[in-house]
C-alpha atoms as a PDB file:
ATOM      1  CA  UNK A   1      -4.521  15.451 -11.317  1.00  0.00           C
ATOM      2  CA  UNK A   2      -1.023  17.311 -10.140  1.00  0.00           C
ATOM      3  CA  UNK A   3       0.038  15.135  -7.241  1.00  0.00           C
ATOM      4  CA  UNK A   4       3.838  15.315  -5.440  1.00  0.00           C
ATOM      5  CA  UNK A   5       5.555  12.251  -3.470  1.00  0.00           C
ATOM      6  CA  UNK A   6       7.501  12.673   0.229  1.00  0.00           C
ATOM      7  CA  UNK A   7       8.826  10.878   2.944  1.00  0.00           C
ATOM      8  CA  UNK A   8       5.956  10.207   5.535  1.00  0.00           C
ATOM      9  CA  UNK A   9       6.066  12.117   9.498  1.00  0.00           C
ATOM     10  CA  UNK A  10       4.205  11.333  12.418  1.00  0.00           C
ATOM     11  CA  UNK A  11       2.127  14.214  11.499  1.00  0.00           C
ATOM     12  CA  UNK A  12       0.862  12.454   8.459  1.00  0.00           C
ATOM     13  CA  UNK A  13      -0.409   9.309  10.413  1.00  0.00           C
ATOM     14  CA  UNK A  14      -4.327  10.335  10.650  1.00  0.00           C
ATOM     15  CA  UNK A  15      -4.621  11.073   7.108  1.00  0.00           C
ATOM     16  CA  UNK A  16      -2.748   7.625   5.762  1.00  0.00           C
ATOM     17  CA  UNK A  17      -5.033   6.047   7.865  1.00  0.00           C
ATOM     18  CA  UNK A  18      -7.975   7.401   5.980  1.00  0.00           C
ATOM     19  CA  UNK A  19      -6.441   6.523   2.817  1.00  0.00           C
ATOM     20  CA  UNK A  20      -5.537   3.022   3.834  1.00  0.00           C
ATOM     21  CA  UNK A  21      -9.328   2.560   4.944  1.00  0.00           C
ATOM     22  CA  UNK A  22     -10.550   4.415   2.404  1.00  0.00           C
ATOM     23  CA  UNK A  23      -8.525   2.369  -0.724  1.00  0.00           C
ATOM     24  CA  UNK A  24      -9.486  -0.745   1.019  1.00  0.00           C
ATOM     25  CA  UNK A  25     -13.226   0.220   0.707  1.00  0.00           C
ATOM     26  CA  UNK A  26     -12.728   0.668  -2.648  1.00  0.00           C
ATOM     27  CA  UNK A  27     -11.197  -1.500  -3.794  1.00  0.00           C
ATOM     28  CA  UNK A  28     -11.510  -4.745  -1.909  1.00  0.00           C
ATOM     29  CA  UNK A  29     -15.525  -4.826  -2.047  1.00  0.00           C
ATOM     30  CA  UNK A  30     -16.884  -7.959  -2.461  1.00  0.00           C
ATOM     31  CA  UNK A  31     -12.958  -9.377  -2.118  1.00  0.00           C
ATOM     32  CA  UNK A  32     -13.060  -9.221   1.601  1.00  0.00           C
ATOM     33  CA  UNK A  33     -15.560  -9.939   3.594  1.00  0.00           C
ATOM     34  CA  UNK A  34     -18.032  -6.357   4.274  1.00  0.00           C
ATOM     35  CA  UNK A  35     -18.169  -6.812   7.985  1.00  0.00           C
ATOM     36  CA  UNK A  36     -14.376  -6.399   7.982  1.00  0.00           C
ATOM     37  CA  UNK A  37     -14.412  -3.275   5.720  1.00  0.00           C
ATOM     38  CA  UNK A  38     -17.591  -1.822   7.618  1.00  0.00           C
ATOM     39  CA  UNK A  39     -15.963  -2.322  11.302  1.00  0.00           C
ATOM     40  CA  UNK A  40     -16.202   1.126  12.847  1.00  0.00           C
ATOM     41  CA  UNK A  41     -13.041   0.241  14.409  1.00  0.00           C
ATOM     42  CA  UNK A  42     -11.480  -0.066  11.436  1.00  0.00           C
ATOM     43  CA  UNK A  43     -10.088   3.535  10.974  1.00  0.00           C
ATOM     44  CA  UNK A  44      -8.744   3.827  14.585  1.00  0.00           C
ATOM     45  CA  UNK A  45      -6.996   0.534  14.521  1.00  0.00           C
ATOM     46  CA  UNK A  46      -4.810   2.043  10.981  1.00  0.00           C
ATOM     47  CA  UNK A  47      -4.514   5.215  12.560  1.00  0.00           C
ATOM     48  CA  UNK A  48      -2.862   3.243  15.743  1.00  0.00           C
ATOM     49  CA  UNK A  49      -1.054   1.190  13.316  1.00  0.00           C
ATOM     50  CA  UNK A  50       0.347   4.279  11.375  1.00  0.00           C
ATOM     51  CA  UNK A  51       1.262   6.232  14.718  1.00  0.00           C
ATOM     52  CA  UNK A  52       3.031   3.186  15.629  1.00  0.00           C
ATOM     53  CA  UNK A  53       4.687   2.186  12.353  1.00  0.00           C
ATOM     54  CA  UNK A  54       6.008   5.883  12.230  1.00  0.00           C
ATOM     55  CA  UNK A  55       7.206   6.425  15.790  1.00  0.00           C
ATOM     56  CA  UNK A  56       8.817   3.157  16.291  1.00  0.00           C
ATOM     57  CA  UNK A  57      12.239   3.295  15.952  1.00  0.00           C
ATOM     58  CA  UNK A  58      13.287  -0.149  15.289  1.00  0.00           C
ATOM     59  CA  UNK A  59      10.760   0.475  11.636  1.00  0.00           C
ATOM     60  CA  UNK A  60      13.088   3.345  10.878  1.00  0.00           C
ATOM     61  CA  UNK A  61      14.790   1.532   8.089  1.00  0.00           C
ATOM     62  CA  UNK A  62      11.291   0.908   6.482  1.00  0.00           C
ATOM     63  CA  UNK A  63      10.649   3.383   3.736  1.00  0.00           C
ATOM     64  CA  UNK A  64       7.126   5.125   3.934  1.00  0.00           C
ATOM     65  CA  UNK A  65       5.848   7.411   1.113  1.00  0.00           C
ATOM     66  CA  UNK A  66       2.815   9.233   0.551  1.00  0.00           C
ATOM     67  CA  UNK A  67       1.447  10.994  -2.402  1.00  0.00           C
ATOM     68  CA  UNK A  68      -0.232  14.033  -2.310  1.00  0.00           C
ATOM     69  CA  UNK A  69      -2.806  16.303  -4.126  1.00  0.00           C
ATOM     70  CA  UNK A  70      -4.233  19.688  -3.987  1.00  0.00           C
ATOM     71  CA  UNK A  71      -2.702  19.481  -0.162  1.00  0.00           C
ATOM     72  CA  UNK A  72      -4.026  16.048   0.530  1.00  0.00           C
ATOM     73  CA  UNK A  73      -2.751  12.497   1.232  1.00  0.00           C
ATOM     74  CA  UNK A  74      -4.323  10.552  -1.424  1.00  0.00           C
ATOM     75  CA  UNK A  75      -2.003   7.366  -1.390  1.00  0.00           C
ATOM     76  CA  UNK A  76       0.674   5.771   0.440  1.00  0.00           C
ATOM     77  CA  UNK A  77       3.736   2.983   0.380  1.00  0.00           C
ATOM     78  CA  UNK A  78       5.534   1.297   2.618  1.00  0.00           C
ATOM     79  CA  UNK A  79       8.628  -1.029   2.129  1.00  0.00           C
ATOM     80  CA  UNK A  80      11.016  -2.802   4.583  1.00  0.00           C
ATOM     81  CA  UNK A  81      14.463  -3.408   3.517  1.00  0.00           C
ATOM     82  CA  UNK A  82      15.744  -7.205   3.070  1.00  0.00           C
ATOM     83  CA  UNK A  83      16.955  -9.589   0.674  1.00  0.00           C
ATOM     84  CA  UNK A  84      14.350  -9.221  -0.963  1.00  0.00           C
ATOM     85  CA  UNK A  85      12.724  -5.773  -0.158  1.00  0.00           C
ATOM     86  CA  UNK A  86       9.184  -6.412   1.149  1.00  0.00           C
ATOM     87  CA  UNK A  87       6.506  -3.945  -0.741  1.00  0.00           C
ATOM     88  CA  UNK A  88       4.617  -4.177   2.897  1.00  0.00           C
ATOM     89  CA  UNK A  89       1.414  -2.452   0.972  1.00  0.00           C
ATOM     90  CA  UNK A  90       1.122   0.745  -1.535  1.00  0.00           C
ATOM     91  CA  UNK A  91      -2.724   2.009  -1.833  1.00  0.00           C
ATOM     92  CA  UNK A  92      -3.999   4.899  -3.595  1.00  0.00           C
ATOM     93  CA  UNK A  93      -7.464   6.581  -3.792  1.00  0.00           C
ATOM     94  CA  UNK A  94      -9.663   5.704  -7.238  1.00  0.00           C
ATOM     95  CA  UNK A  95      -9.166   9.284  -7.051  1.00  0.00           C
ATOM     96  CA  UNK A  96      -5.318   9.528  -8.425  1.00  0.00           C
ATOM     97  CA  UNK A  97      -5.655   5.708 -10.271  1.00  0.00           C
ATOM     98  CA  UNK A  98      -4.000   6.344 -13.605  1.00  0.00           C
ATOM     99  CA  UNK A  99      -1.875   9.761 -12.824  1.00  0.00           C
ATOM    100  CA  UNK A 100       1.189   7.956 -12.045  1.00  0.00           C
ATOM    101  CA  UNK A 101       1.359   8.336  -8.629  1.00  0.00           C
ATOM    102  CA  UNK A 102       1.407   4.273  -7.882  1.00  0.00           C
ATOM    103  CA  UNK A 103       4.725   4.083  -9.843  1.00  0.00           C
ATOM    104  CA  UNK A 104       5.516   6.974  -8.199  1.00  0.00           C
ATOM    105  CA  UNK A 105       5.036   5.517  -4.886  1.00  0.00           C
ATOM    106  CA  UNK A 106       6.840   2.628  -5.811  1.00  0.00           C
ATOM    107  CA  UNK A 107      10.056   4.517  -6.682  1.00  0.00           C
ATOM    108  CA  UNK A 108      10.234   6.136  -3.464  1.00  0.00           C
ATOM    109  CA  UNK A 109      10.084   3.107  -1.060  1.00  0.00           C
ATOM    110  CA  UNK A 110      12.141   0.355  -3.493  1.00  0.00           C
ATOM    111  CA  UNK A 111      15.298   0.527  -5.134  1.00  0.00           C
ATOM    112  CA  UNK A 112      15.922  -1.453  -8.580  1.00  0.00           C
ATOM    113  CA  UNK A 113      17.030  -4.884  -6.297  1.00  0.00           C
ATOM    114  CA  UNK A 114      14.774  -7.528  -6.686  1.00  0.00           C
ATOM    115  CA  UNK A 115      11.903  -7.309  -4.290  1.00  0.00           C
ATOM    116  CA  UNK A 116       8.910  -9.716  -3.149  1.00  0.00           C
ATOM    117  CA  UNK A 117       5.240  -8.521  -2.484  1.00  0.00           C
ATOM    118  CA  UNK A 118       1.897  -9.831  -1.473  1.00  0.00           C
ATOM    119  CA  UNK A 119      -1.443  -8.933  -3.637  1.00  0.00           C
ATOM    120  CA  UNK A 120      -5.181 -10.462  -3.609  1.00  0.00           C
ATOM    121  CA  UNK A 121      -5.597 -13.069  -6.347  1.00  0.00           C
ATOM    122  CA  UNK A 122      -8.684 -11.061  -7.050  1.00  0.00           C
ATOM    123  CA  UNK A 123      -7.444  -7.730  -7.589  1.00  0.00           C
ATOM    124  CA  UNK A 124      -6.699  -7.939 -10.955  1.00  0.00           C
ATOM    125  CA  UNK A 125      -6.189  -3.578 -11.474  1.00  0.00           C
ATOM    126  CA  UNK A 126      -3.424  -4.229  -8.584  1.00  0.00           C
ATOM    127  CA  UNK A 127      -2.021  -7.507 -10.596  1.00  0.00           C
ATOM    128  CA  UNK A 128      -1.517  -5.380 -13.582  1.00  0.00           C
ATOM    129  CA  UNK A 129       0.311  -2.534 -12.085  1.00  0.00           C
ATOM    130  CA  UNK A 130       2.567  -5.070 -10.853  1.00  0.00           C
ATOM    131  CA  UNK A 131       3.043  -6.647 -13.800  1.00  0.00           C
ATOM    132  CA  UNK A 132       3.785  -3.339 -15.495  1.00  0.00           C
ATOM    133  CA  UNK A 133       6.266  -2.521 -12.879  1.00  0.00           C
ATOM    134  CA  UNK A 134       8.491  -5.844 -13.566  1.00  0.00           C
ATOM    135  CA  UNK A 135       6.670  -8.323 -11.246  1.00  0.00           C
ATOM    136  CA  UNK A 136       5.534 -11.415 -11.901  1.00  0.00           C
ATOM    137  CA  UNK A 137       3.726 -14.467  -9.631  1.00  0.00           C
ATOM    138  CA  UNK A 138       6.125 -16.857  -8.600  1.00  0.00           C
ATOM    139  CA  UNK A 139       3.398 -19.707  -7.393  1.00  0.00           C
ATOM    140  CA  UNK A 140       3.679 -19.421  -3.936  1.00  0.00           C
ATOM    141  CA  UNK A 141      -0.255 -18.638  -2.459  1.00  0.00           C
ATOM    142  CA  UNK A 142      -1.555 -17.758   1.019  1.00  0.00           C
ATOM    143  CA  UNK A 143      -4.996 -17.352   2.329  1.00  0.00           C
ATOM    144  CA  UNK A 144      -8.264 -18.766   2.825  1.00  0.00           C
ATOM    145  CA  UNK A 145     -11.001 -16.731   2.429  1.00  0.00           C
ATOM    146  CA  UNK A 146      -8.695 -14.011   0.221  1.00  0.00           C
ATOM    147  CA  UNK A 147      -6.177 -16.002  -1.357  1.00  0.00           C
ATOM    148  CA  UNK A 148      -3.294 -13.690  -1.823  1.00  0.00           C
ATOM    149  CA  UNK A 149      -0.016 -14.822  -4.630  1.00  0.00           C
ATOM    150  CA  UNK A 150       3.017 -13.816  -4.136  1.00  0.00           C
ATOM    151  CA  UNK A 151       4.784 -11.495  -6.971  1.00  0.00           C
ATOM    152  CA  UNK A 152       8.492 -11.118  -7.381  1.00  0.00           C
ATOM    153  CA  UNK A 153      11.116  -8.899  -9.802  1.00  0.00           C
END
């Protein structure tokens, strides 16, 4: 599947929000908790969150990124700059797993300094991209219910 990678606008805010839902859906079933991914509020709470995140202009040195395909959003990235950069999430739909669009995504919001980012102990698809892409756990764990490990490069 063809797919192209730009900069995020306002305008795109609605339609990262349905890919944020939707990836989660997909991917974090029986992970997280299904009255958390079912909540109809869900999708209006990332679509407040991506509105917000892409209006605000104290985020405007975070990098956001989506990918698109056949004229649709079908994944998205976000960084915030720091010492180390913060991978604050990347998420693509099953949809464009395996096209290249992940590293893709990952190009466009880090650069090659070392960077720090959080991913669900039991995701091991996401664990593996990671790992492909230079990081590696560095021991430190948060979470309860999810744990989540922190990966570094």
């Amino acid at each position: 599947m063809p797919f192209s990678v730009r900069s995020a606008s306002l305008d795109d805010a609605e339609a990262m929000a349905l890919v944020h839902v939707g990836s989660w859906r997909e991917t974090y079933r029986g992970v997280v908790r299904d009255e958390v991914l079912d909540d109809p509020a869900m999708l209006e709470r990332r679509i407040a969150f991506w509105r917000g995140t892409l209006a605000d202009p104290a985020r405007a040195a975070s990098r956001v990124a989506v990918a698109e395909s056949d004229g649709r959003i079908r994944g998205i990235a976000m960084a915030r700059p720091g010492r180390p950069q913060q991978l604050h999430l990347l998420y693509a739909l099953r949809e464009l797993h395996g096209t290249g669009a992940g590293g893709a995504l990952l190009e466009a919001v880090l650069d090659p300094s070392p960077a720090e980012l959080w991913v669900a102990e039991r995701n091991p698809r996401a664990r593996a991209f990671y790992a492909k892409h230079g990081f590696a756990a560095d021991g430190v764990s948060r979470g309860d219910e999810t744990i989540e490990i922190r990966l570094a490069r």
